[in-house]
Every structure is written in structure tokens, then in C-alpha cells.
PDB file of N, CA and C in Angstrom:
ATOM      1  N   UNK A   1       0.852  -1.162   0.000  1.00  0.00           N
ATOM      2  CA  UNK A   1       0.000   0.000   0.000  1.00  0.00           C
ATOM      3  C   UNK A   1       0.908   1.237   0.000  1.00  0.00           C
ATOM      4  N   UNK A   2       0.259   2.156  -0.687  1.00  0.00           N
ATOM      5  CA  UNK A   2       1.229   3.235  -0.960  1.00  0.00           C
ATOM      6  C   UNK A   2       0.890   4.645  -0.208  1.00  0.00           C
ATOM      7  N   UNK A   3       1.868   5.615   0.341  1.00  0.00           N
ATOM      8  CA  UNK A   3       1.192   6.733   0.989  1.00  0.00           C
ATOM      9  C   UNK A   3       0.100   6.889   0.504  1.00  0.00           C
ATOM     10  N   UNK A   4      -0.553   7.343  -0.220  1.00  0.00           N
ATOM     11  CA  UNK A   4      -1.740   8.172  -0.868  1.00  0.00           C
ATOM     12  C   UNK A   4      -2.905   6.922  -0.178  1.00  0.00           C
ATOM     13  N   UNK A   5      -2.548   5.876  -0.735  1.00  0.00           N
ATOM     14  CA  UNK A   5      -3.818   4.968  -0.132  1.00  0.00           C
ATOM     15  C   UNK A   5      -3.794   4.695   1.011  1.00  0.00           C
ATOM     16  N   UNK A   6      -2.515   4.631   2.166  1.00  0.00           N
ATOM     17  CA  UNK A   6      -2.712   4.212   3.237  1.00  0.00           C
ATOM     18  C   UNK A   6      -3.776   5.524   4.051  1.00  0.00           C
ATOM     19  N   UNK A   7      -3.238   6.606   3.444  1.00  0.00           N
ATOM     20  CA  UNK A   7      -3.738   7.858   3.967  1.00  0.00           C
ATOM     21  C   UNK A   7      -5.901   7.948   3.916  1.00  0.00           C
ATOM     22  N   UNK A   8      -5.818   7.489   2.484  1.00  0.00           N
ATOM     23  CA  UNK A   8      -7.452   7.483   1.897  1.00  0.00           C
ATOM     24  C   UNK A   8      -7.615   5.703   2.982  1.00  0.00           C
ATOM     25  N   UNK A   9      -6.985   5.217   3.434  1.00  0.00           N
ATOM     26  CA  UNK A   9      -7.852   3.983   4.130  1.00  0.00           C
ATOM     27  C   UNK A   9      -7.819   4.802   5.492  1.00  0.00           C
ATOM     28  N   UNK A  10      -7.044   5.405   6.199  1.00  0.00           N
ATOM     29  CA  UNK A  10      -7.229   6.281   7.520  1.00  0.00           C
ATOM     30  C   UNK A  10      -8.666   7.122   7.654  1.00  0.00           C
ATOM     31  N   UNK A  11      -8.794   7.463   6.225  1.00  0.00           N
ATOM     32  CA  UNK A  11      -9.959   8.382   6.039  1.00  0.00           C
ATOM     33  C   UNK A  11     -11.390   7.600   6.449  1.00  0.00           C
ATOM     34  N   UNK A  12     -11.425   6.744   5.518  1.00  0.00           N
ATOM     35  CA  UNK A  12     -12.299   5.736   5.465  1.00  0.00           C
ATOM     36  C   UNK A  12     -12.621   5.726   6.761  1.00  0.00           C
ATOM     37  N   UNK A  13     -11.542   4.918   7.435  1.00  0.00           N
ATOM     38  CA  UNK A  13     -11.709   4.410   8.901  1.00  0.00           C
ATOM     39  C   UNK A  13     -12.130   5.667   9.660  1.00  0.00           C
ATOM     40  N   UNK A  14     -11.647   6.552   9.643  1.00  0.00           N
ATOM     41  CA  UNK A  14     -12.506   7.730  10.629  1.00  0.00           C
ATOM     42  C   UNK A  14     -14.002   8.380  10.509  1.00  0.00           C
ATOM     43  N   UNK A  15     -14.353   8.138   9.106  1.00  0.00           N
ATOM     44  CA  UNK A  15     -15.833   8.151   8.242  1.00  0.00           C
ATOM     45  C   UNK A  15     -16.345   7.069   8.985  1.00  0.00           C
ATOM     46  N   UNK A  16     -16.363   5.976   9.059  1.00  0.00           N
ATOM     47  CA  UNK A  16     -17.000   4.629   9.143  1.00  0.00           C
ATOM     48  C   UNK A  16     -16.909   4.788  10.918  1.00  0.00           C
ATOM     49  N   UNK A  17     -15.883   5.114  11.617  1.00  0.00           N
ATOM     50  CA  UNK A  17     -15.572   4.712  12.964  1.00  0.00           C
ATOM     51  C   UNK A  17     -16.385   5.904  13.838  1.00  0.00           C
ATOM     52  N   UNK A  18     -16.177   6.974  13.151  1.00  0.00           N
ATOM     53  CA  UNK A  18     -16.695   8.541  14.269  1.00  0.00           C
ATOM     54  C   UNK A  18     -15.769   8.801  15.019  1.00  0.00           C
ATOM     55  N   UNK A  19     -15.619   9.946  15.685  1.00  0.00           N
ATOM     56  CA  UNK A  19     -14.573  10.371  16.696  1.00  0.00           C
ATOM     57  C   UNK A  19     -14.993  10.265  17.763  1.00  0.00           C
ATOM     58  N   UNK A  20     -16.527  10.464  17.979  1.00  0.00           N
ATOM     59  CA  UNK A  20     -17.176  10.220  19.421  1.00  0.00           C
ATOM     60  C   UNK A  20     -16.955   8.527  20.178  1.00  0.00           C
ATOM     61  N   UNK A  21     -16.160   7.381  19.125  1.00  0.00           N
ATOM     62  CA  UNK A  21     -16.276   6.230  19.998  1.00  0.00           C
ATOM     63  C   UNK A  21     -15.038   6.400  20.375  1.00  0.00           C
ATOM     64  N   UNK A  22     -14.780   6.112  21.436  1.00  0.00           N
ATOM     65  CA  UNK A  22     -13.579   6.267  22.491  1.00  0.00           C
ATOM     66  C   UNK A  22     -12.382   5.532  21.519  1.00  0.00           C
ATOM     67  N   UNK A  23     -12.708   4.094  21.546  1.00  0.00           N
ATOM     68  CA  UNK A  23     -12.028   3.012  20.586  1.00  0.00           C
ATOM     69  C   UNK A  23     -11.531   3.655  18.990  1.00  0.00           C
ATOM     70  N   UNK A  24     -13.211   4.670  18.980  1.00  0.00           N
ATOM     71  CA  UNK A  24     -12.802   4.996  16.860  1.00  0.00           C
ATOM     72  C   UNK A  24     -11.567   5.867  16.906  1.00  0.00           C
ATOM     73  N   UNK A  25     -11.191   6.997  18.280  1.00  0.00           N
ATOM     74  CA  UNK A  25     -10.372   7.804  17.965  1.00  0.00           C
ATOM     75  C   UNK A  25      -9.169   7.599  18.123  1.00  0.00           C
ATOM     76  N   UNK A  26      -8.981   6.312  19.274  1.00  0.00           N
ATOM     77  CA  UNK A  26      -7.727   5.609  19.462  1.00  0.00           C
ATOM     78  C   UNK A  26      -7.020   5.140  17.926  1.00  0.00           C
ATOM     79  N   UNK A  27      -7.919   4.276  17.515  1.00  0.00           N
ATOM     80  CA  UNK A  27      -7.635   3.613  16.128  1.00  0.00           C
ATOM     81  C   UNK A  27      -7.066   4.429  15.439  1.00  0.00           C
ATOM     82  N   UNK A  28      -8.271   5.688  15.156  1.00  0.00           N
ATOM     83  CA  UNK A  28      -7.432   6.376  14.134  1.00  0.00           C
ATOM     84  C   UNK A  28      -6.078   7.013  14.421  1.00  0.00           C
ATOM     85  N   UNK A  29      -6.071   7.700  15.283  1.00  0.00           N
ATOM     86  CA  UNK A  29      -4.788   7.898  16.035  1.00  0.00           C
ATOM     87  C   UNK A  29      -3.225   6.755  15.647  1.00  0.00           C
ATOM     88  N   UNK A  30      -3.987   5.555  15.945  1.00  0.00           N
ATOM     89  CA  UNK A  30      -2.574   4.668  15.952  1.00  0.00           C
ATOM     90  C   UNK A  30      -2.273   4.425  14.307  1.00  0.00           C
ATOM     91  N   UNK A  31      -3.352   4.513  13.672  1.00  0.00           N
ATOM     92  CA  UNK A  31      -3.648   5.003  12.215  1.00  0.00           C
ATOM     93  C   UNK A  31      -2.523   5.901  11.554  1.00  0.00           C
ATOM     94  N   UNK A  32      -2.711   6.732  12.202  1.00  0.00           N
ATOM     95  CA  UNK A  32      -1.993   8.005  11.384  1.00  0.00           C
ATOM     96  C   UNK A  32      -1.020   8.446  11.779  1.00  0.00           C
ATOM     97  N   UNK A  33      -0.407   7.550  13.196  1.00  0.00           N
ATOM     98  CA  UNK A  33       1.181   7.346  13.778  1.00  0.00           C
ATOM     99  C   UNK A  33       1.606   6.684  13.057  1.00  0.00           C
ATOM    100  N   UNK A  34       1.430   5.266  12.859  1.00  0.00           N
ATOM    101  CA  UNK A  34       1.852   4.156  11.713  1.00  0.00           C
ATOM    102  C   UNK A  34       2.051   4.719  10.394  1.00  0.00           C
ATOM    103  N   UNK A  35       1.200   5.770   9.774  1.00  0.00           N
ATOM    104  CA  UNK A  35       1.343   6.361   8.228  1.00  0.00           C
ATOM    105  C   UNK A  35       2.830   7.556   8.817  1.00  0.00           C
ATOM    106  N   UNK A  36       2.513   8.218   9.600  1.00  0.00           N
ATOM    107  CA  UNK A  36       3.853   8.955  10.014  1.00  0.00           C
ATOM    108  C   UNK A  36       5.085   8.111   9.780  1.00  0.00           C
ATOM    109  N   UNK A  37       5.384   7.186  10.253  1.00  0.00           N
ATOM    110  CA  UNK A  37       6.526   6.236  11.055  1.00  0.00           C
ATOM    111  C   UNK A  37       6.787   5.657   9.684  1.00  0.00           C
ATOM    112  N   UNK A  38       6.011   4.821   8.691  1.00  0.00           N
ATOM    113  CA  UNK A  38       6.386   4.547   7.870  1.00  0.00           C
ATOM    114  C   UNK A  38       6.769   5.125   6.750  1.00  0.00           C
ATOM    115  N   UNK A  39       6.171   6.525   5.957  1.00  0.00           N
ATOM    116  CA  UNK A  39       6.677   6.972   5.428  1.00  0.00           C
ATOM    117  C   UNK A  39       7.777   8.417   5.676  1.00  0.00           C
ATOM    118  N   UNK A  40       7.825   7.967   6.886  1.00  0.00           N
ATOM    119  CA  UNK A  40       9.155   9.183   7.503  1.00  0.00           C
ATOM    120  C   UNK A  40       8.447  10.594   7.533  1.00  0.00           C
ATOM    121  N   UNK A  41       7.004  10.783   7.916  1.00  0.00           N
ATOM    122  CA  UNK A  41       7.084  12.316   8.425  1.00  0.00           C
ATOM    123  C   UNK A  41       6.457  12.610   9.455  1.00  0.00           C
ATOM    124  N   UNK A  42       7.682  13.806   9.716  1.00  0.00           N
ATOM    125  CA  UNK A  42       7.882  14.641  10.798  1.00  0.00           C
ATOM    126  C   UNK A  42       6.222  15.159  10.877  1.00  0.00           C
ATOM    127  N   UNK A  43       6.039  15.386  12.452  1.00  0.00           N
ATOM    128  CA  UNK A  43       4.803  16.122  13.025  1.00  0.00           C
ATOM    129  C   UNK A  43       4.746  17.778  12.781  1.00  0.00           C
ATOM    130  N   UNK A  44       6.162  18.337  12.582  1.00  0.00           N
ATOM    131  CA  UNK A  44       5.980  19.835  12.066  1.00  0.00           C
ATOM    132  C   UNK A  44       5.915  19.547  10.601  1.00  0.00           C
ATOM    133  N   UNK A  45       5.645  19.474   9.680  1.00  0.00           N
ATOM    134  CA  UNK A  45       5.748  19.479   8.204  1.00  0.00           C
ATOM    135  C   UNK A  45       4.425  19.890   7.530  1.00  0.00           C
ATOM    136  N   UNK A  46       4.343  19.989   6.394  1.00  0.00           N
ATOM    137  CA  UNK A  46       3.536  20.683   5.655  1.00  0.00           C
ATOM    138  C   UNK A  46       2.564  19.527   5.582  1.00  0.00           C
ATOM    139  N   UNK A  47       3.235  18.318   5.071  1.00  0.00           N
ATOM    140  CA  UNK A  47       2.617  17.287   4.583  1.00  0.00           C
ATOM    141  C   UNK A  47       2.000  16.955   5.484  1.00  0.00           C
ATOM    142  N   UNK A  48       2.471  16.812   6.745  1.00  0.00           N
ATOM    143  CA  UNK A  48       1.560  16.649   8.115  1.00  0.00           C
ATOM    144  C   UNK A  48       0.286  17.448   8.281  1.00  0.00           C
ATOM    145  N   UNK A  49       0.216  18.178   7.890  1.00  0.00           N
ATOM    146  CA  UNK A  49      -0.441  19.411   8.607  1.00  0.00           C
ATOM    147  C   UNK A  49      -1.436  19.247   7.108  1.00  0.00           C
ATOM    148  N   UNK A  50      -1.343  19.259   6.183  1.00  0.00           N
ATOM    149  CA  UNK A  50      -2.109  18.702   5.414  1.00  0.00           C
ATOM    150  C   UNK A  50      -3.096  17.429   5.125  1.00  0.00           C
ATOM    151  N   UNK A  51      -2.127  16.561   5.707  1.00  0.00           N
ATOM    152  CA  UNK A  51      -2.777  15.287   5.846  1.00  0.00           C
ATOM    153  C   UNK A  51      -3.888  15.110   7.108  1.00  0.00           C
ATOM    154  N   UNK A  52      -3.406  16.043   7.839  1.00  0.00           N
ATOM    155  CA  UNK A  52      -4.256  16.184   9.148  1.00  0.00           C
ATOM    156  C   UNK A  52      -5.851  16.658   8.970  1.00  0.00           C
ATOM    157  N   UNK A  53      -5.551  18.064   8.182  1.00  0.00           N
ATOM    158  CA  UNK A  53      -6.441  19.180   7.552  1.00  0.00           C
ATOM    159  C   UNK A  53      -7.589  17.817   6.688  1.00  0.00           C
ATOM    160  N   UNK A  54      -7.129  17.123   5.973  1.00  0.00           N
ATOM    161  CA  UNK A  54      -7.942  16.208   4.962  1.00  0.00           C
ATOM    162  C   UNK A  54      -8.488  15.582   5.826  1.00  0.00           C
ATOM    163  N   UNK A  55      -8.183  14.713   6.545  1.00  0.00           N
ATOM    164  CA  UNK A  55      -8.471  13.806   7.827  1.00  0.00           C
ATOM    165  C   UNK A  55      -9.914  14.423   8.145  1.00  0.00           C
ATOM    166  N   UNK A  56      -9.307  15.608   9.318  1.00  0.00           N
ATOM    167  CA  UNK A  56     -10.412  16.076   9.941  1.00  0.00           C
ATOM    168  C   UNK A  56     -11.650  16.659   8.785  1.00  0.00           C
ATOM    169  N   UNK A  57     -10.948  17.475   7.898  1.00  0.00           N
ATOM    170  CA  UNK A  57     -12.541  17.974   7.112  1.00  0.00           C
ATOM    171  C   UNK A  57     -13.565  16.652   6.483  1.00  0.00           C
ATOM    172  N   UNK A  58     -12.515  15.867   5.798  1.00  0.00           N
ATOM    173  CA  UNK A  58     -13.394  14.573   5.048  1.00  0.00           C
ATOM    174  C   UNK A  58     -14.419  13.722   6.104  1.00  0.00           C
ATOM    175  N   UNK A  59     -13.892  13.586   7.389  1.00  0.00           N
ATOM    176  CA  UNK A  59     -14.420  13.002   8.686  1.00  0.00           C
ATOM    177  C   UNK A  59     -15.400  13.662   9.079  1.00  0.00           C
ATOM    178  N   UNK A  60     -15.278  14.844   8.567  1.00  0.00           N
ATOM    179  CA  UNK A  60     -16.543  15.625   9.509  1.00  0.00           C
ATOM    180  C   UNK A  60     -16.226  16.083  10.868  1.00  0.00           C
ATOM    181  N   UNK A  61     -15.179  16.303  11.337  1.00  0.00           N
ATOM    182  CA  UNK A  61     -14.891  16.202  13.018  1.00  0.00           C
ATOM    183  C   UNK A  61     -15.469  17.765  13.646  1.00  0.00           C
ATOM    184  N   UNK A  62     -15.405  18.823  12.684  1.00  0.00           N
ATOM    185  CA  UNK A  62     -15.502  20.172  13.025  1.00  0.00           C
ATOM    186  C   UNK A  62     -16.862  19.968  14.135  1.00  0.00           C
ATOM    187  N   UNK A  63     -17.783  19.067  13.908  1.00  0.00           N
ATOM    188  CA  UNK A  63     -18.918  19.423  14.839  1.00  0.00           C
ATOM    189  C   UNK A  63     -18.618  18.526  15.905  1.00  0.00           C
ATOM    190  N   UNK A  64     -17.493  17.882  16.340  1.00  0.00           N
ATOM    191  CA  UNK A  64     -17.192  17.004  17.398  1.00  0.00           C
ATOM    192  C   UNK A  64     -16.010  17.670  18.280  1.00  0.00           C
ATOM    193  N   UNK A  65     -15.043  17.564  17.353  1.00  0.00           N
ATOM    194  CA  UNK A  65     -14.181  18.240  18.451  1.00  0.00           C
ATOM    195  C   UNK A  65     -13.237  19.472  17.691  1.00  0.00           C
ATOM    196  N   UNK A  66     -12.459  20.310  18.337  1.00  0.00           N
ATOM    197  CA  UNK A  66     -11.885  21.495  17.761  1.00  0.00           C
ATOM    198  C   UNK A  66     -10.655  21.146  16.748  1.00  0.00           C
ATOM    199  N   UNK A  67     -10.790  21.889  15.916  1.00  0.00           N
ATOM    200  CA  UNK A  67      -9.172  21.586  15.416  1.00  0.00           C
ATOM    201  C   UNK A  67      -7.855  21.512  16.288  1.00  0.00           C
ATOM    202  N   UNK A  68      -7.488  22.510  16.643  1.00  0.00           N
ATOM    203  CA  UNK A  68      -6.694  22.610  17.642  1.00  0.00           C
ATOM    204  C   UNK A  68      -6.329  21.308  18.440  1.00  0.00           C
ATOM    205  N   UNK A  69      -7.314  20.824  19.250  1.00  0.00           N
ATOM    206  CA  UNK A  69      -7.500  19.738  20.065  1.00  0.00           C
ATOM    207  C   UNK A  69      -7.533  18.354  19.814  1.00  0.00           C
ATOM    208  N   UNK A  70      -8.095  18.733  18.485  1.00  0.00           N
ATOM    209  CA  UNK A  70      -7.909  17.151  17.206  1.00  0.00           C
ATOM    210  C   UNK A  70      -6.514  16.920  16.948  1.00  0.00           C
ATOM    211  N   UNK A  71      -5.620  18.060  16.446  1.00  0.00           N
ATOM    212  CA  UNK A  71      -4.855  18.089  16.217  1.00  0.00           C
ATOM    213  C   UNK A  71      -3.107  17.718  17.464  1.00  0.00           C
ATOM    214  N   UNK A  72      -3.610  17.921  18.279  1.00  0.00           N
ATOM    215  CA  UNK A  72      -3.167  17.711  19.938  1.00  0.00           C
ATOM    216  C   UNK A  72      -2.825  16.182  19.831  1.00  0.00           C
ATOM    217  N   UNK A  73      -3.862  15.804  19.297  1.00  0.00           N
ATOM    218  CA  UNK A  73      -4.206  14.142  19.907  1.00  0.00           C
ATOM    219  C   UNK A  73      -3.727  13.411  18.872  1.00  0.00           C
ATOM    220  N   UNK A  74      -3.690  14.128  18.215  1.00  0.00           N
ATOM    221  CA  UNK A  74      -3.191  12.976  16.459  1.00  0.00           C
ATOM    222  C   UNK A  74      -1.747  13.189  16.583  1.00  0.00           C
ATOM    223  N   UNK A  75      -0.793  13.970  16.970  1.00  0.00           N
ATOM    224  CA  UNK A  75       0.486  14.256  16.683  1.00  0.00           C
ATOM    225  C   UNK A  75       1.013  13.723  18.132  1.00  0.00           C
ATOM    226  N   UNK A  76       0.349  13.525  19.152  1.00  0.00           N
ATOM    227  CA  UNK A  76       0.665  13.018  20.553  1.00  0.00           C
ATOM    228  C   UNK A  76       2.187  12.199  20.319  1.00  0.00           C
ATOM    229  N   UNK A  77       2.013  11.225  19.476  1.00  0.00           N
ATOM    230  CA  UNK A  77       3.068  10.128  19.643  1.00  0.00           C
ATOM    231  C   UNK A  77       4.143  10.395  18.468  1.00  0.00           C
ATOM    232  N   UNK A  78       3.638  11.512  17.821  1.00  0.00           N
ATOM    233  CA  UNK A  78       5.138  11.349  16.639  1.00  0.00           C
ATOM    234  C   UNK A  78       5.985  12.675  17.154  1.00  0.00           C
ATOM    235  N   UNK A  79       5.539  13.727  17.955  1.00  0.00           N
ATOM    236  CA  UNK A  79       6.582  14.628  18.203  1.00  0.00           C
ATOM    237  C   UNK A  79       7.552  14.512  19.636  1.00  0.00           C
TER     238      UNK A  79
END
């Protein structure tokens, strides 16, 4: 699986999972550490911060939790 798709299956999984299940946000989380770790990027980067931006808008999260705070929790383990 290649960046671009591992990234569009993270998506998926946060569409399908919700952020409100305790379990869905863990997942995605360990989700999008694993896409970090494997293709080597850094938590300050563009690409990060992009990939994040897609995440949360495609997911829908804006009416669940803040950017800011989304963003807190997703980068927890790679910086």
C-alpha cells in the first residue's frame, strides 16, 4: 500500500468509525502514527499538517471536536 492509499484507508476508517467512539479515535490515532513512522514524516511538516487538515474535514470532526484539540491528539506520539 502506498502513501496516498494508506492515507485514503485512515480516512475511510474515521468516516466509518466517528470520533465520538472512544475506541474509533484511538484507532485512528494509531492510524496516522503508523502512516507517520512509515513513510518518515515529521509532526511539524507541511505534509503533516495537510494530511491532518484532509483527515479532519473529510471526517466531519468540526462538529465534534476542535481543530486545535484534534490536532493535539493525532500528533501526541510522533513529536
Amino acid at each position: 500500500m502506498n502513501k496516498k492509499e494508506f492515507l485514503n484507508y485512515i480516512i475511510d476508517c474515521a468516516i466509518c468509525c466517528g470520533w465520538e467512539d472512544c475506541h474509533g479515535k484511538d484507532q485512528i490515532r494509531a492510524l496516522f502514527t503508523s502512516w507517520c513512522l512509515i513513510f518518515h514524516i515529521d509532526a511539524d511538516t507541511k505534509e503533516c499538517d495537510d494530511a491532518l487538515s484532509i483527515l479532519y474535514l473529510r471526517a466531519a470532526m468540526e462538529e465534534v471536536i476542535e481543530y486545535k484539540d484534534y490536532e493535539q491528539f493525532m500528533i501526541e506520539f510522533i513529536v
